[in-house]
C-alpha atoms as a PDB file:
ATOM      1  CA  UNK A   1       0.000   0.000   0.000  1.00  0.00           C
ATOM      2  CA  UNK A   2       2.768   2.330   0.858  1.00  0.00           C
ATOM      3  CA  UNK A   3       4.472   1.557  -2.529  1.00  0.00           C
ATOM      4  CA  UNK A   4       0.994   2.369  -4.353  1.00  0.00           C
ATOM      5  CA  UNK A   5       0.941   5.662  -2.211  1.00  0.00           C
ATOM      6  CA  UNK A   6       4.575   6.586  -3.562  1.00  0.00           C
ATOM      7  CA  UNK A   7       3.423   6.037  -6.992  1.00  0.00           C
ATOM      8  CA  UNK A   8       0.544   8.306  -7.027  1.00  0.00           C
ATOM      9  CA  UNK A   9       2.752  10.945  -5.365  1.00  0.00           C
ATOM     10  CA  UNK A  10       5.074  10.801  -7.870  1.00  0.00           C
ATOM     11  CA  UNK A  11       2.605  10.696 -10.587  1.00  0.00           C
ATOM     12  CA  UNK A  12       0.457  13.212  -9.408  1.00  0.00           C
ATOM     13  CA  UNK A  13       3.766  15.473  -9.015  1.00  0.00           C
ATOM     14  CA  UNK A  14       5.774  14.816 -12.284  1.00  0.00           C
ATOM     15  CA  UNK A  15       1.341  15.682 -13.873  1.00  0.00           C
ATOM     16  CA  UNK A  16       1.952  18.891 -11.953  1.00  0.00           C
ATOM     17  CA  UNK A  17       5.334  19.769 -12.933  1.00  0.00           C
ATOM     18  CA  UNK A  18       4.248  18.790 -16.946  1.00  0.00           C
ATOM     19  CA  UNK A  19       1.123  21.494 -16.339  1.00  0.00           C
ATOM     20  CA  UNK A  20       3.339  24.170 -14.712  1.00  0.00           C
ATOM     21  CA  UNK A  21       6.333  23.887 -17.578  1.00  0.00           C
ATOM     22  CA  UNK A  22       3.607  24.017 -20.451  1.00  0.00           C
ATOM     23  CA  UNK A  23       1.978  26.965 -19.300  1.00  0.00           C
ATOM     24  CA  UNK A  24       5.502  28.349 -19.096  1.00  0.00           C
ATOM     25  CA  UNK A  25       6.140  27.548 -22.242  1.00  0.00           C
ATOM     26  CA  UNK A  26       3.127  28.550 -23.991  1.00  0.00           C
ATOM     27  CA  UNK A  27       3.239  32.395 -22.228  1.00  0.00           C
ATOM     28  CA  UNK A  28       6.994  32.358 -23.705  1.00  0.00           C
ATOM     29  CA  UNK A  29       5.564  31.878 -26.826  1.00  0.00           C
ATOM     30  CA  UNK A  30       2.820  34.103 -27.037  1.00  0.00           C
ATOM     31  CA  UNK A  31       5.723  36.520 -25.679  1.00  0.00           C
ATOM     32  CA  UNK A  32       7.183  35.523 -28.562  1.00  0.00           C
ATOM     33  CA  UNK A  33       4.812  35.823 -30.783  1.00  0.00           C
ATOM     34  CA  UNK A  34       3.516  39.280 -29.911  1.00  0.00           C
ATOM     35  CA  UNK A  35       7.211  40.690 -29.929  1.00  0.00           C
ATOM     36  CA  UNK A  36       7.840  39.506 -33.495  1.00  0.00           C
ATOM     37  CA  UNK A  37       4.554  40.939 -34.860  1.00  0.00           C
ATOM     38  CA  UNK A  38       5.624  44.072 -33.183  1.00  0.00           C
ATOM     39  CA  UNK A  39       9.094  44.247 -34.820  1.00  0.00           C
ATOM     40  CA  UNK A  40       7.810  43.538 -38.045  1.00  0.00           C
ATOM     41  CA  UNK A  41       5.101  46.499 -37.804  1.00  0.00           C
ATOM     42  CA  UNK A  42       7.732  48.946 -36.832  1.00  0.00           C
ATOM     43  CA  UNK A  43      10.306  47.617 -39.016  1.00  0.00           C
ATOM     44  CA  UNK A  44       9.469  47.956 -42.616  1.00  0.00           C
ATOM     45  CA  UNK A  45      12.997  48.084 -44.275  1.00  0.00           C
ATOM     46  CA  UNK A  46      14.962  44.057 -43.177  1.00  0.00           C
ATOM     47  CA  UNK A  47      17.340  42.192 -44.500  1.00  0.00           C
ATOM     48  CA  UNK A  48      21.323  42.490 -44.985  1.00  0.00           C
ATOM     49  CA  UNK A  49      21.275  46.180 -46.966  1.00  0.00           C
ATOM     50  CA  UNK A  50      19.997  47.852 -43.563  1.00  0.00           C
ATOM     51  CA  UNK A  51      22.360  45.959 -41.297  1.00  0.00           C
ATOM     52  CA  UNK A  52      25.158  48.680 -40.177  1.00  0.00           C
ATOM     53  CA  UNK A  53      29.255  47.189 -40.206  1.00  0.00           C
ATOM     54  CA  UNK A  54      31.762  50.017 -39.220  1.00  0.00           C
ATOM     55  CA  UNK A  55      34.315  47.687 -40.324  1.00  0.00           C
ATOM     56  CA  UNK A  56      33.413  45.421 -43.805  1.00  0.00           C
ATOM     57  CA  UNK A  57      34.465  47.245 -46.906  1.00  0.00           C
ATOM     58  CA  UNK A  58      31.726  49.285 -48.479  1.00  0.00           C
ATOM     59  CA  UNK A  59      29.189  47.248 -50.922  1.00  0.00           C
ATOM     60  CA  UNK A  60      27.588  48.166 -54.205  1.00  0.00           C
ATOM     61  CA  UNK A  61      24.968  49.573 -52.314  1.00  0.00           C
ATOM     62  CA  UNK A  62      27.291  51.642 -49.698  1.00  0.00           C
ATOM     63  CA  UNK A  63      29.639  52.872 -53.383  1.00  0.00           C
ATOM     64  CA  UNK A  64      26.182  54.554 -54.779  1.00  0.00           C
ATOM     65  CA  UNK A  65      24.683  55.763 -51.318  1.00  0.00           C
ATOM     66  CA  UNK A  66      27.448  57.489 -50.394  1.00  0.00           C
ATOM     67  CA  UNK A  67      27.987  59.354 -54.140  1.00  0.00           C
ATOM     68  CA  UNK A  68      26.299  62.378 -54.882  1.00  0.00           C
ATOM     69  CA  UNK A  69      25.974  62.022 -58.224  1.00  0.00           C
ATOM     70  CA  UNK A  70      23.926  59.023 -57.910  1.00  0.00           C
ATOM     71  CA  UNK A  71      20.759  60.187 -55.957  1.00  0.00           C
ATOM     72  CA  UNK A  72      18.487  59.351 -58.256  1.00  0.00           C
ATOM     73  CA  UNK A  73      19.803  56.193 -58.913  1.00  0.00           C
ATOM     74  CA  UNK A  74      19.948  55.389 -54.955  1.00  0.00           C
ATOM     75  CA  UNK A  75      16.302  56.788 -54.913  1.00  0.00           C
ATOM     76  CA  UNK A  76      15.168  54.095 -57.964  1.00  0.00           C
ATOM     77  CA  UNK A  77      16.709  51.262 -56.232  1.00  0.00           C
ATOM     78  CA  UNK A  78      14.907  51.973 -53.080  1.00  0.00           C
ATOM     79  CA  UNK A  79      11.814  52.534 -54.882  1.00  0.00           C
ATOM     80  CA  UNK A  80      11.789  49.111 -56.799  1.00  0.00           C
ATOM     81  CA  UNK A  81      13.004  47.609 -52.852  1.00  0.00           C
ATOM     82  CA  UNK A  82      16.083  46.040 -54.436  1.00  0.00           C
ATOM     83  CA  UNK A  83      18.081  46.923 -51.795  1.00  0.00           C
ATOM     84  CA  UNK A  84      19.243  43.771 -50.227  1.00  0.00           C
ATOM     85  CA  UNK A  85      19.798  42.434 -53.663  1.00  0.00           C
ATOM     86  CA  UNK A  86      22.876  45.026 -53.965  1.00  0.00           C
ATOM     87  CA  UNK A  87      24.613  43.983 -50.914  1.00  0.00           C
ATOM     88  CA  UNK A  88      24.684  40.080 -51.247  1.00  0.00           C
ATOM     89  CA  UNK A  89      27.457  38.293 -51.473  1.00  0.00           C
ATOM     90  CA  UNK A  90      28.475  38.383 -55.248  1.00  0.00           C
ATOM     91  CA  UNK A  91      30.103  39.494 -57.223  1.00  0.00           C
ATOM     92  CA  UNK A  92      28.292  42.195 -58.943  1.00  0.00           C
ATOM     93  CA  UNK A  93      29.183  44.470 -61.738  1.00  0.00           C
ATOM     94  CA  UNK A  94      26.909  47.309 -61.461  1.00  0.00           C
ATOM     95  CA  UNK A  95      26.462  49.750 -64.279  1.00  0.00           C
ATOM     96  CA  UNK A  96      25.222  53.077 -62.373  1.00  0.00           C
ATOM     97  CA  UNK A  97      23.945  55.798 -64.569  1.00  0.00           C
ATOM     98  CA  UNK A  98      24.764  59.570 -62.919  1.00  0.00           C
ATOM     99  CA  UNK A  99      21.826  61.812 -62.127  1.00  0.00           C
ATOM    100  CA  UNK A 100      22.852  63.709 -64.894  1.00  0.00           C
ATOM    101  CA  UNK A 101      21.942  60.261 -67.091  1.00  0.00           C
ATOM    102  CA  UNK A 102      18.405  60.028 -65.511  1.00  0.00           C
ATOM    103  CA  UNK A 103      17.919  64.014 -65.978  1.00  0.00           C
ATOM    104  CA  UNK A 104      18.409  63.491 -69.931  1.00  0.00           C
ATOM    105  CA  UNK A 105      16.163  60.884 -70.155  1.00  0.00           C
ATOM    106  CA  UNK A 106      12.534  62.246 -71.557  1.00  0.00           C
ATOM    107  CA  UNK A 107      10.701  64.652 -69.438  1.00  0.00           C
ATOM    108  CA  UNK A 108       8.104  62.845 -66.647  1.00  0.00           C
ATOM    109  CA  UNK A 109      10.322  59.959 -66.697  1.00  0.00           C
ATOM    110  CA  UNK A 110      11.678  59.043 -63.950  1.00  0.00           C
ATOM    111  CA  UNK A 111       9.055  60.279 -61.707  1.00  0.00           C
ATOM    112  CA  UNK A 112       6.618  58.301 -63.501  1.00  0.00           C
ATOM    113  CA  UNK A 113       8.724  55.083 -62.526  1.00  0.00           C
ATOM    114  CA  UNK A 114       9.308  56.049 -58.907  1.00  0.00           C
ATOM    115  CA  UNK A 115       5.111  55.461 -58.564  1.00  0.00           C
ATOM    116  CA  UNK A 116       4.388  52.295 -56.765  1.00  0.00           C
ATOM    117  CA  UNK A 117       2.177  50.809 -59.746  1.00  0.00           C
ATOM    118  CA  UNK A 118       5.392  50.659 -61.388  1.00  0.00           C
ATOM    119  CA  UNK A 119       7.771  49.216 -59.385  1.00  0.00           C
ATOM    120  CA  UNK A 120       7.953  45.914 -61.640  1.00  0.00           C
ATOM    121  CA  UNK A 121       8.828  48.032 -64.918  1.00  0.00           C
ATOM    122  CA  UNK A 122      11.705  49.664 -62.550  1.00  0.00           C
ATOM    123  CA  UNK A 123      13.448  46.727 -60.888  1.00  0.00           C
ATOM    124  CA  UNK A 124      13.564  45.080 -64.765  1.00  0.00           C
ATOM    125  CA  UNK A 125      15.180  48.481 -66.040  1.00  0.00           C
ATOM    126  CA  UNK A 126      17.377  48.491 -62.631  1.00  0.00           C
ATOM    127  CA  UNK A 127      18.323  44.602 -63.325  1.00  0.00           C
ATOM    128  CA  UNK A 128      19.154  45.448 -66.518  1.00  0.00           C
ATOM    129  CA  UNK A 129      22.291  47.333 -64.929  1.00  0.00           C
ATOM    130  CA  UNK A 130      23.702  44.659 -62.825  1.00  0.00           C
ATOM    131  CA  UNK A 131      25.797  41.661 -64.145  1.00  0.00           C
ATOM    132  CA  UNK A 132      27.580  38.884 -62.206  1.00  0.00           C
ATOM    133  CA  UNK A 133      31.035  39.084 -61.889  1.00  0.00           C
ATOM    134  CA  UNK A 134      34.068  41.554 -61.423  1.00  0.00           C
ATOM    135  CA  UNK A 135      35.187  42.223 -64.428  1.00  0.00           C
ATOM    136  CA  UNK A 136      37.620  46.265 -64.659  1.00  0.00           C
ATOM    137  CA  UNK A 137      36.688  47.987 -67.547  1.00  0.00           C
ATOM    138  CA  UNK A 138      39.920  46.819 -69.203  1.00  0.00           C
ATOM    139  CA  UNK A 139      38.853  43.307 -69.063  1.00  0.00           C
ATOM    140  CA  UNK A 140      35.044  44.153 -70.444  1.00  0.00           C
ATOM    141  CA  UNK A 141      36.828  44.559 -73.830  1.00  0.00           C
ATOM    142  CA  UNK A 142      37.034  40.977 -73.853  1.00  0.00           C
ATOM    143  CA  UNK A 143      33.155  40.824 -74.386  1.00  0.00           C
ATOM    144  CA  UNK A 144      30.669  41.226 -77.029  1.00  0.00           C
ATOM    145  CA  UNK A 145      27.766  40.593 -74.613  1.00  0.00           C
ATOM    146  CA  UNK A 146      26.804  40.443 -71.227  1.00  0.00           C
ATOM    147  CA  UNK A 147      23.699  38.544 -69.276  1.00  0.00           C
ATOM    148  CA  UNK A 148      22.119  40.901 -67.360  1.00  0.00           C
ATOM    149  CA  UNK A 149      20.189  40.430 -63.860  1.00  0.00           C
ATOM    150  CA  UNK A 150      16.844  40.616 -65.987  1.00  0.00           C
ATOM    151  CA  UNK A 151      17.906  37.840 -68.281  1.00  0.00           C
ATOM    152  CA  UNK A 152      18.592  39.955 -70.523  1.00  0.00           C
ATOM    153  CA  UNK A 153      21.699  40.190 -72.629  1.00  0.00           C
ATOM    154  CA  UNK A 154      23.837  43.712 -73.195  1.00  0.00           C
ATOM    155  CA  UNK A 155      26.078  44.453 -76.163  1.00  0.00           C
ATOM    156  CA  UNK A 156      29.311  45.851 -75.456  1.00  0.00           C
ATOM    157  CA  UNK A 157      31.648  47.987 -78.045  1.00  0.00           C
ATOM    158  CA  UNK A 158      34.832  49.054 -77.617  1.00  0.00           C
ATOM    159  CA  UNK A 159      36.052  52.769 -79.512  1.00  0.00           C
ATOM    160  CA  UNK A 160      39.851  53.296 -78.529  1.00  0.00           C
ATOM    161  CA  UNK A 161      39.974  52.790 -74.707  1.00  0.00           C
ATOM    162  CA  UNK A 162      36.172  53.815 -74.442  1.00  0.00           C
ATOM    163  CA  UNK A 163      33.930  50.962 -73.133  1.00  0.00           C
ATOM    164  CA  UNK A 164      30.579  50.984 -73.934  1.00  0.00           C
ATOM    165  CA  UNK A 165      27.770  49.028 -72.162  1.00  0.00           C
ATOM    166  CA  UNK A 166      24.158  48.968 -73.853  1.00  0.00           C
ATOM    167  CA  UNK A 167      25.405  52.500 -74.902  1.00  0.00           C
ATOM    168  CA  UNK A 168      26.350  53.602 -71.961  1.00  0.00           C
ATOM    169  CA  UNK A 169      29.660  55.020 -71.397  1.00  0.00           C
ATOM    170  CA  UNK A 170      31.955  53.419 -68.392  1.00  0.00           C
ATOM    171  CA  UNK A 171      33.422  57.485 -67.035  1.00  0.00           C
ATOM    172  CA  UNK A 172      34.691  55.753 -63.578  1.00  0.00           C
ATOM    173  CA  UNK A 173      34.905  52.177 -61.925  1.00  0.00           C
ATOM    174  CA  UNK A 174      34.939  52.019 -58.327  1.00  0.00           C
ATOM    175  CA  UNK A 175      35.785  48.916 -56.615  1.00  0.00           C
ATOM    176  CA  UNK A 176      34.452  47.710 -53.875  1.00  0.00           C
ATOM    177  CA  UNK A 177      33.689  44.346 -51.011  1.00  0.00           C
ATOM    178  CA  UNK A 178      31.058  42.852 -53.603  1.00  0.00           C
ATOM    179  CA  UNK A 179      31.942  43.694 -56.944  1.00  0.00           C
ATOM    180  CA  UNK A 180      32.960  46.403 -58.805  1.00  0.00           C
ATOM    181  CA  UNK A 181      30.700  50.074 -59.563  1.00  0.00           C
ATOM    182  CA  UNK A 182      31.088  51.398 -63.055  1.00  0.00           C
ATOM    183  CA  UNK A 183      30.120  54.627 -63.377  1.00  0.00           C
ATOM    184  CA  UNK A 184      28.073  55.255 -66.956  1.00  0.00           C
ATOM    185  CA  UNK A 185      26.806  58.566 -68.526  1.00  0.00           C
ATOM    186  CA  UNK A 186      23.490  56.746 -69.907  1.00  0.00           C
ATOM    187  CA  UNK A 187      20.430  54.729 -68.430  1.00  0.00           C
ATOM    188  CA  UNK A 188      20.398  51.898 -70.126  1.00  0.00           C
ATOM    189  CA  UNK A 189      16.364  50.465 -71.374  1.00  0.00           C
ATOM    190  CA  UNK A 190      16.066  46.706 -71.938  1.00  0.00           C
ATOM    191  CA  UNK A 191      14.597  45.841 -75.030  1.00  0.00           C
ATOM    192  CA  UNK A 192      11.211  45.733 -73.678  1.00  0.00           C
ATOM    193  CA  UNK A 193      10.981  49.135 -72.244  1.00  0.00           C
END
């Protein structure tokens, strides 16, 4: 009889014990829960591109932030959310058209692609500016075409030591942790646009 007494002690503690730890458990993750929802309502802009590193060497994305003839360009790229796809890993070769580029581009432009309802038609024109790969401007002359981001292919011409990349100009290269920024004096339109 004692033994059976024992038993249901034990039992009837270790059913206790399992009641306490799962309400534990469950308020954790409600805690949980409630915290992450709350992050992600404050937070709109996540992912690597919004992470801060004092040390790393700057990305694609730090190269045209941090040049002031590329506002417009920094201002498309947030626009079309493409962001964290200029900071991965890579390499990337980014073709980056000045604001001076986007200004000679038809009147209404520009504006008209920084409108939400059109943020599809600017990432493809956007993709059409990034390659894989490292390549200086030296080595581009290798090339007669380039894949693009958008699946789309590029011609490049050489005239002299000019480079040319879907007509664009290369005026600068800049290298940097992820790839390499060439600088271009045109915005380049895929095929389609």
């Amino acid at each position: 009889m004692k033994v059976i007494t024992k038993i249901k002690v034990f039992l009837g503690s270790f059913l206790v014990l399992c009641i306490l730890t799962s309400c534990k458990n469950e308020a954790k993750t409600e805690t949980t829960a409630t915290t992450n929802v709350e992050t992600q309502k404050s937070d709109k802009k996540q992912g690597q591109a919004f992470l801060k590193d004092d040390e790393a060497q700057p990305n694609v994305l730090d190269i045209a932030i941090g040049s002031k003839d590329h506002t417009t360009l920094v201002a498309a790229v947030q626009a079309a959310e493409l962001e964290n796809a200029l900071v991965n890993a890579g390499p990337l070769m980014v073709f980056a058209p000045t604001n001076a580029a986007f200004d000679a581009l038809p009147e209404g432009t520009v504006e008209n692609l920084l409108k939400p309802e059109n943020k599809a038609s600017l990432a493809n024109i956007l993709q059409y500016h990034v390659t894989p790969g490292k390549y200086s401007k030296d080595f581009l002359k290798k090339f007669k075409k380039l894949g693009q981001a958008n699946n789309q292919n590029v011609q490049v011409e050489v005239q002299g030591d000019d480079v040319f990349v879907g007509g664009a100009k290369i005026i600068a290269s800049v290298p940097c942790g992820n790839g390499i920024v060439h600088v271009v004096d045109k915005v380049m339109l895929p095929p389609s646009e």
